[in-house]
PDB file of N, CA and C in Angstrom:
ATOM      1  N   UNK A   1       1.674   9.692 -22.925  1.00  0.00           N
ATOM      2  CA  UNK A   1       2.570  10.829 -22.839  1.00  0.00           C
ATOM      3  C   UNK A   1       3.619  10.552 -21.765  1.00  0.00           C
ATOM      4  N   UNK A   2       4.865  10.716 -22.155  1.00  0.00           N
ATOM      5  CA  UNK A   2       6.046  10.249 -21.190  1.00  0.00           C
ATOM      6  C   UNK A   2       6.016  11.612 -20.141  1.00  0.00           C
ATOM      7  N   UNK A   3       6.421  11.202 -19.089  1.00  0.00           N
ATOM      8  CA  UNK A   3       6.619  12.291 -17.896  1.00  0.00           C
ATOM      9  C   UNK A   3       7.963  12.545 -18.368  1.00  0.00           C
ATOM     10  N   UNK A   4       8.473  14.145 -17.740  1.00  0.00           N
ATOM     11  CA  UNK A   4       9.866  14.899 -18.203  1.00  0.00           C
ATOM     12  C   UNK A   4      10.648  15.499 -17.210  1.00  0.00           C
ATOM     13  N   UNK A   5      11.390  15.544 -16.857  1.00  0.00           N
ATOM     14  CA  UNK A   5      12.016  16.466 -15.989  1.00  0.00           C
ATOM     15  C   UNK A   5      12.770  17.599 -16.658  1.00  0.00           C
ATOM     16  N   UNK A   6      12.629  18.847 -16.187  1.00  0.00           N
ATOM     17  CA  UNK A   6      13.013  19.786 -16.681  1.00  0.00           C
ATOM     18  C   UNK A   6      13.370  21.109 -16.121  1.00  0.00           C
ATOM     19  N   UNK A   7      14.216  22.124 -16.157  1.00  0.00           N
ATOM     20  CA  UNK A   7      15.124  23.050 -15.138  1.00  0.00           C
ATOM     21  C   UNK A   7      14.907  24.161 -16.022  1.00  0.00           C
ATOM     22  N   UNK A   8      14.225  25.269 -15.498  1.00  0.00           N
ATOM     23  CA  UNK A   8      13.952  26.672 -16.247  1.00  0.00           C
ATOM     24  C   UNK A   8      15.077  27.272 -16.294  1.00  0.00           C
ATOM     25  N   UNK A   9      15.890  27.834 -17.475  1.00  0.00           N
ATOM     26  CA  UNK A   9      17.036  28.566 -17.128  1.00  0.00           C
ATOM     27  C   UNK A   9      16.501  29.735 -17.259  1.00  0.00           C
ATOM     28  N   UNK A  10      15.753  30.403 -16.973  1.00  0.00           N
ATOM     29  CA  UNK A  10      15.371  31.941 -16.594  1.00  0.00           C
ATOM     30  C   UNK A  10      14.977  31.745 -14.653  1.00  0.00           C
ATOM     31  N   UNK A  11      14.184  30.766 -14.518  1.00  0.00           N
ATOM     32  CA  UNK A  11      14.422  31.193 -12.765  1.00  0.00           C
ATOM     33  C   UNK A  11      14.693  29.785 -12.118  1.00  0.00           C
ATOM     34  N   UNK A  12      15.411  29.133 -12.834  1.00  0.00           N
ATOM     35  CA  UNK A  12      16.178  28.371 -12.196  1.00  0.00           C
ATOM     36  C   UNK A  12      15.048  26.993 -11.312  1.00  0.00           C
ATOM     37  N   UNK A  13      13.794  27.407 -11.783  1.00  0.00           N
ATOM     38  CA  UNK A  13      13.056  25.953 -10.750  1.00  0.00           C
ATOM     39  C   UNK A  13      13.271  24.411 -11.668  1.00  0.00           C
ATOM     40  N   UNK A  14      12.607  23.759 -11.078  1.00  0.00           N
ATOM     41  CA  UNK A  14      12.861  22.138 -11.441  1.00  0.00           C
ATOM     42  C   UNK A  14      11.257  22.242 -11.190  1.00  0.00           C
ATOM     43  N   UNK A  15      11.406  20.989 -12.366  1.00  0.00           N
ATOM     44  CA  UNK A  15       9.320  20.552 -12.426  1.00  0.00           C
ATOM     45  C   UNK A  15       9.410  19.191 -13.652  1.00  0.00           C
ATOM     46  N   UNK A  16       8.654  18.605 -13.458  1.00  0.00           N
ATOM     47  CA  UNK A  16       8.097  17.543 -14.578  1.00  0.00           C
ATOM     48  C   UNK A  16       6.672  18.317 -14.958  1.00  0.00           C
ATOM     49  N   UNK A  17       7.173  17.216 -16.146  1.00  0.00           N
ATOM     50  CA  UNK A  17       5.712  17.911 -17.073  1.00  0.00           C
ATOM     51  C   UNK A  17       4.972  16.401 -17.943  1.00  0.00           C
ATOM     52  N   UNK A  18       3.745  16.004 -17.884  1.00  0.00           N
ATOM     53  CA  UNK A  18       3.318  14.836 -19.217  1.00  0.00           C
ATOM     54  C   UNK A  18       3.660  16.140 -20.805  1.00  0.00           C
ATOM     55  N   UNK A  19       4.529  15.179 -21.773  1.00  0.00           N
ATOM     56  CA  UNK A  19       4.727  16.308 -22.856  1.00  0.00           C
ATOM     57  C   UNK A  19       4.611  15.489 -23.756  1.00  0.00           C
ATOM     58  N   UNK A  20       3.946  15.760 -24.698  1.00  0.00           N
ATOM     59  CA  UNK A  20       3.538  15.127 -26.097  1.00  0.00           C
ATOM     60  C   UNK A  20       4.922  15.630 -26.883  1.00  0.00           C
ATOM     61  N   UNK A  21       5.402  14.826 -27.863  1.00  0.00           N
ATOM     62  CA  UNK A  21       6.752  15.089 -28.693  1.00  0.00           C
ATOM     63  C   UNK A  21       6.222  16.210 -29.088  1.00  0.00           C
ATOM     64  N   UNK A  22       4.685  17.109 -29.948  1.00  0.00           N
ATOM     65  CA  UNK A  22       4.319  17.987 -30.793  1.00  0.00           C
ATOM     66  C   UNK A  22       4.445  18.778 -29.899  1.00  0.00           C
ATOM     67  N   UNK A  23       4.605  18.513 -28.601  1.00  0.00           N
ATOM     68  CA  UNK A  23       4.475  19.946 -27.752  1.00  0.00           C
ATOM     69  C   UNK A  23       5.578  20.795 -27.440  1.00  0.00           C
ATOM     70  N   UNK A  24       5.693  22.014 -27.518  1.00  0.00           N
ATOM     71  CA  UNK A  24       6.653  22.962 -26.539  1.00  0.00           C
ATOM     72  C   UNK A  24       6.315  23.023 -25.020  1.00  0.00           C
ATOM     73  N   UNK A  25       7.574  22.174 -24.072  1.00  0.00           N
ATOM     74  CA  UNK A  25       6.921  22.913 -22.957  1.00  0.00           C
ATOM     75  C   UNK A  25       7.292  23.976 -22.321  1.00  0.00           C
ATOM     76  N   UNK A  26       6.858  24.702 -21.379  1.00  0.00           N
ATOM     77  CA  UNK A  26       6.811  26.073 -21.040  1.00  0.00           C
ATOM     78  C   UNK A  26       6.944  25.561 -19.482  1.00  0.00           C
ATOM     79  N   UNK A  27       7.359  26.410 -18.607  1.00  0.00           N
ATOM     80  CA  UNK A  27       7.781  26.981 -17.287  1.00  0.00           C
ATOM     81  C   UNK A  27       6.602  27.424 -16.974  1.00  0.00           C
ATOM     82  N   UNK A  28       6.038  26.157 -15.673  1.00  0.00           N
ATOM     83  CA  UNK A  28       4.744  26.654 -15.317  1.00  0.00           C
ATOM     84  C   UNK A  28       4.595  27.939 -14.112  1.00  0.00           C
ATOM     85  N   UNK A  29       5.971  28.414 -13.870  1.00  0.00           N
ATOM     86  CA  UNK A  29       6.137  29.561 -12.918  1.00  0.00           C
ATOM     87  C   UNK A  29       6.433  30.794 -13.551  1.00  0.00           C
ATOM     88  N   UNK A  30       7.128  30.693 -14.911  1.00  0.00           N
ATOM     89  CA  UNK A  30       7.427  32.134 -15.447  1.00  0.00           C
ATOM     90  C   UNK A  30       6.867  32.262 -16.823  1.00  0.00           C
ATOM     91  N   UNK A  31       6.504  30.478 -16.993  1.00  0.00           N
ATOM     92  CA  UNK A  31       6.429  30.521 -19.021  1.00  0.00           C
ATOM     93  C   UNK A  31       7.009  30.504 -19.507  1.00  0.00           C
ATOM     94  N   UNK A  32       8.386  30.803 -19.545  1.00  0.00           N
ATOM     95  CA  UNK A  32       9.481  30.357 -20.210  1.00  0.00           C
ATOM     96  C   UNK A  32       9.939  29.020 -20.989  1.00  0.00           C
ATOM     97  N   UNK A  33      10.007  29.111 -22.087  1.00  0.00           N
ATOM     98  CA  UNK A  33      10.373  27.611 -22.902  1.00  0.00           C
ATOM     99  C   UNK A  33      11.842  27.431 -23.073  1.00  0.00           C
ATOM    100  N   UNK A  34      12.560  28.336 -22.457  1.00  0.00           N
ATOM    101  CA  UNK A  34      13.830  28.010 -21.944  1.00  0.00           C
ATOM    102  C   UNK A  34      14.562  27.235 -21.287  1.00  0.00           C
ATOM    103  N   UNK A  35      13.950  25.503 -21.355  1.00  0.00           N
ATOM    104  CA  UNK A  35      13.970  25.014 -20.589  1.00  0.00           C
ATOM    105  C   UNK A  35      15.291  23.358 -20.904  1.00  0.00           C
ATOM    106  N   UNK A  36      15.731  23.283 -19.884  1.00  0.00           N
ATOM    107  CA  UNK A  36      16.806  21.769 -19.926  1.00  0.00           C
ATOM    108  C   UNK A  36      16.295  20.733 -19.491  1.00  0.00           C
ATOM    109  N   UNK A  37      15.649  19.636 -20.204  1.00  0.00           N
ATOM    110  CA  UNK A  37      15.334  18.652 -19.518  1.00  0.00           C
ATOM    111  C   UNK A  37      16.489  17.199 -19.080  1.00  0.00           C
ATOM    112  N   UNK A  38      16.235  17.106 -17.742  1.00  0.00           N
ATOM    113  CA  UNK A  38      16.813  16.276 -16.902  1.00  0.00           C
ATOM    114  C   UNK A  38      17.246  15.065 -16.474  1.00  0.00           C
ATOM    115  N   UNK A  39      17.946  14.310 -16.915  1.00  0.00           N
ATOM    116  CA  UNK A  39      17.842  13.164 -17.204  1.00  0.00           C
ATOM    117  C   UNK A  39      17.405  12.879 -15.331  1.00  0.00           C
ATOM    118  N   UNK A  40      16.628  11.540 -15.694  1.00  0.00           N
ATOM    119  CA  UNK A  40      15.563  11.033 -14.629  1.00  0.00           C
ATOM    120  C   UNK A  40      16.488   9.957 -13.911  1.00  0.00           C
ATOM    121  N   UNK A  41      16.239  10.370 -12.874  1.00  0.00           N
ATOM    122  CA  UNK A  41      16.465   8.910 -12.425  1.00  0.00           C
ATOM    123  C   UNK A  41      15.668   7.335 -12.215  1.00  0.00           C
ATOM    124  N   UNK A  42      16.383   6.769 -11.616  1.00  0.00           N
ATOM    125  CA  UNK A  42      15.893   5.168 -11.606  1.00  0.00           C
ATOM    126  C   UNK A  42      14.924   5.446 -10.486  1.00  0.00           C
ATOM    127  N   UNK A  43      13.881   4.219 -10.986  1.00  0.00           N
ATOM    128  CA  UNK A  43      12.413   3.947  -9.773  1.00  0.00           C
ATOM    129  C   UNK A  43      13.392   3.252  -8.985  1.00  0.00           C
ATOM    130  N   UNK A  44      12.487   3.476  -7.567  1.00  0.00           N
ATOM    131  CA  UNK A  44      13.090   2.614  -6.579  1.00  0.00           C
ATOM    132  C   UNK A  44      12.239   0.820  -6.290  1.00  0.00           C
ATOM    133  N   UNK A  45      13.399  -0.016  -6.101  1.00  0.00           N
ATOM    134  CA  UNK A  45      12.471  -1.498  -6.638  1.00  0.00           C
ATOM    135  C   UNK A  45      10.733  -0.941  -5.630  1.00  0.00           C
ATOM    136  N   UNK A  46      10.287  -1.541  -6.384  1.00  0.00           N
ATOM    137  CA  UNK A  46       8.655  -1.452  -5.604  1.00  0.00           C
ATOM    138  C   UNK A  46       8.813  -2.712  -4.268  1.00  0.00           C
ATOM    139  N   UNK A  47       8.147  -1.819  -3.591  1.00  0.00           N
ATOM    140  CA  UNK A  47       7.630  -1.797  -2.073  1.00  0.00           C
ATOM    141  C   UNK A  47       6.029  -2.337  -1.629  1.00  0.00           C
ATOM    142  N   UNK A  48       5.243  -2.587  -3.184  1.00  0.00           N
ATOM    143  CA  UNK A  48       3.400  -2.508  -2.970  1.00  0.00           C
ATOM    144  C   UNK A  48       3.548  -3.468  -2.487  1.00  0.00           C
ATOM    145  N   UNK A  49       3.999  -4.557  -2.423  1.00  0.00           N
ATOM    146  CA  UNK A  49       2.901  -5.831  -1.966  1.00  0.00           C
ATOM    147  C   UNK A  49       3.306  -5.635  -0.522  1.00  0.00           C
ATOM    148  N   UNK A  50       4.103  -4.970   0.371  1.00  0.00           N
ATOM    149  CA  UNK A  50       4.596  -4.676   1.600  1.00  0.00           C
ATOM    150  C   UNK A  50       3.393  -3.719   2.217  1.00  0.00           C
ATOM    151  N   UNK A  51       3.155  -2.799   1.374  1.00  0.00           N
ATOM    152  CA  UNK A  51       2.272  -1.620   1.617  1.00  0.00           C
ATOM    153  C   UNK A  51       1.106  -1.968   1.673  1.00  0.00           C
ATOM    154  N   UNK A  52       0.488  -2.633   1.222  1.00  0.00           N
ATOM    155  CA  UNK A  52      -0.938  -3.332   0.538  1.00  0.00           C
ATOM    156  C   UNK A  52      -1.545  -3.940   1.894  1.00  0.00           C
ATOM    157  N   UNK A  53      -0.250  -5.027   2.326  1.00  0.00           N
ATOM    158  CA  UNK A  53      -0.385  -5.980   3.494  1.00  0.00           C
ATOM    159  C   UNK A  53      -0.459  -4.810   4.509  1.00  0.00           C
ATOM    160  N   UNK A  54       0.542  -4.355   4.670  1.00  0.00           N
ATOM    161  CA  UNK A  54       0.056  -3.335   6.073  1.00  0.00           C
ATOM    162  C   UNK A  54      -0.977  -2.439   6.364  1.00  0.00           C
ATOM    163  N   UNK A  55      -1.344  -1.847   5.339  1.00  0.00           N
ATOM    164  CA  UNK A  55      -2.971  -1.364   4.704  1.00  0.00           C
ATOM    165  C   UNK A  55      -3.889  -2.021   4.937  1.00  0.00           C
ATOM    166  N   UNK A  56      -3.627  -3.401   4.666  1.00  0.00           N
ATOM    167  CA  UNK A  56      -5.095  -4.502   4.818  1.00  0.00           C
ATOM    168  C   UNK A  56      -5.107  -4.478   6.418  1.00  0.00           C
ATOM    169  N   UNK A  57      -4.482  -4.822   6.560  1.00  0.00           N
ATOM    170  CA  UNK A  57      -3.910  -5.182   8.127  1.00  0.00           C
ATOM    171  C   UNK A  57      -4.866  -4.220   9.598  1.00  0.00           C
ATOM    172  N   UNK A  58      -4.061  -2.981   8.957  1.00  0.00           N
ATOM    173  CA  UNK A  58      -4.671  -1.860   9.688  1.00  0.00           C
ATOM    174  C   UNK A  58      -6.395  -1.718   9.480  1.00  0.00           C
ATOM    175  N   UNK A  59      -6.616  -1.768   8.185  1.00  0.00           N
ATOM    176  CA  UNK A  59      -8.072  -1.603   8.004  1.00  0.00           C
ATOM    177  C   UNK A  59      -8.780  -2.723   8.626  1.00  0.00           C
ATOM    178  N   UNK A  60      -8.476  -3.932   8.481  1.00  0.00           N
ATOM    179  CA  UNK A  60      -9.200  -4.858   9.361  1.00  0.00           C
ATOM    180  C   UNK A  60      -9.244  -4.825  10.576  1.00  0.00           C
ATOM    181  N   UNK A  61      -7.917  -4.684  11.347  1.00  0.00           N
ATOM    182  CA  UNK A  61      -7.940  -3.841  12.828  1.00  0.00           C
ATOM    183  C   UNK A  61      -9.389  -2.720  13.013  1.00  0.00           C
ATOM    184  N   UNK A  62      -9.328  -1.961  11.819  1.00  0.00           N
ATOM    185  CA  UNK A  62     -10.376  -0.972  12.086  1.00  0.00           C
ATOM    186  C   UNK A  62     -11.628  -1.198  11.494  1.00  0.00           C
ATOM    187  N   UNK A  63     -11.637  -2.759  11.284  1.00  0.00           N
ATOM    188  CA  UNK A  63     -13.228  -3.494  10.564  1.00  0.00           C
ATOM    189  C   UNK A  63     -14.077  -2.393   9.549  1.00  0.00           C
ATOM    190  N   UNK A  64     -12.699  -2.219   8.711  1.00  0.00           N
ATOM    191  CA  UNK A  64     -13.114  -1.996   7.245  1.00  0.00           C
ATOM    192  C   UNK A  64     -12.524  -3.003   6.381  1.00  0.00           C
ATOM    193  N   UNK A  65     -13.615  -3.026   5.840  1.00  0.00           N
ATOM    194  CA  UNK A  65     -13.456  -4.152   4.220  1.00  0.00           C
ATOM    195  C   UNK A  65     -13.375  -3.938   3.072  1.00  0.00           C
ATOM    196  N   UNK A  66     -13.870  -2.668   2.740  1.00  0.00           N
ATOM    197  CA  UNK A  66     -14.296  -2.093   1.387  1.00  0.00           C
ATOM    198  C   UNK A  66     -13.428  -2.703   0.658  1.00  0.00           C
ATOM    199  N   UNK A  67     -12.151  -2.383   0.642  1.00  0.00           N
ATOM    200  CA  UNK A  67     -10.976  -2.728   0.035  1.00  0.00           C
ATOM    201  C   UNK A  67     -10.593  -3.751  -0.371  1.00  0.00           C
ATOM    202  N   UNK A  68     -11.228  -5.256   0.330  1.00  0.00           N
ATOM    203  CA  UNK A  68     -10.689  -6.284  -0.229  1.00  0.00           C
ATOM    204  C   UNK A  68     -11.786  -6.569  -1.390  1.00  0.00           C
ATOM    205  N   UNK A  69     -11.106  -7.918  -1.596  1.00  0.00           N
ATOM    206  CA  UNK A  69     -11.713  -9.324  -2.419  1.00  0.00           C
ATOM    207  C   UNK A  69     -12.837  -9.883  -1.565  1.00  0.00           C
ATOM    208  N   UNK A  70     -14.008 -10.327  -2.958  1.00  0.00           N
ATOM    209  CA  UNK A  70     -14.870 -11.051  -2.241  1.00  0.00           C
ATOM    210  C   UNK A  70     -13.841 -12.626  -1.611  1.00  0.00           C
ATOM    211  N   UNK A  71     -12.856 -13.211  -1.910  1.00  0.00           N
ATOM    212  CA  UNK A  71     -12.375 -13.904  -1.625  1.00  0.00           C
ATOM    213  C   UNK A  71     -11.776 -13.728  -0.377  1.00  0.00           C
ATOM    214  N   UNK A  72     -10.821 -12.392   0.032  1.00  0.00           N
ATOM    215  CA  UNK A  72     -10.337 -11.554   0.919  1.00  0.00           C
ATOM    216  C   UNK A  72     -11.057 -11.235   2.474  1.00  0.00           C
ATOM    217  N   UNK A  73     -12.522 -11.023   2.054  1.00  0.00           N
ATOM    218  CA  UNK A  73     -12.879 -10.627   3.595  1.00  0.00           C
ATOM    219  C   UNK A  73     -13.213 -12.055   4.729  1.00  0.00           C
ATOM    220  N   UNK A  74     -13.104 -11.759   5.448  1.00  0.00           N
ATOM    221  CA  UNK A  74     -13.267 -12.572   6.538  1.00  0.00           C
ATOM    222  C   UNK A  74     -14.687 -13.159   6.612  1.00  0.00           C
ATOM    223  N   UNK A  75     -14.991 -14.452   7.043  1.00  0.00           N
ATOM    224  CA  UNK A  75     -16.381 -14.895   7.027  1.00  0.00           C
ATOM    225  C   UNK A  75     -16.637 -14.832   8.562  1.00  0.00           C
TER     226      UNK A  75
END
């Protein structure tokens, strides 16, 4: 199911929704199916393997392992 962006024109909020093509969606604040969906913008380039490392990093500082690879933890 593709994620949606979409703008209630009865009270004006903004929300995504997962929406099946068979579905109507509705305004999860008023219910309203009065709704404009939004064209989306672009992902921002990914950042994980930056995040991952500093994550590992910290957790080993704090001699947790759970997280890695049997290859990964320290002998």
């Amino acid at each position: 199911m593709p994620l949606y962006g979409y703008r209630c024109a009865t009270c004006d909020k903004e929300f995504e929704l997962l929406v099946r093509v068979s579905d109507t969606p509705a305004c999860p604040t008023c219910g309203s199916t009065m709704l404009t969906q939004l064209v989306s913008r672009p992902a921002p380039e990914g950042r994980s393997k930056g995040l991952i490392q500093s994550a590992r990093a910290q957790a080993a500082r704090e001699g947790h392992f759970s997280h890695y690879g049997r290859s990964e933890r320290p002998k």
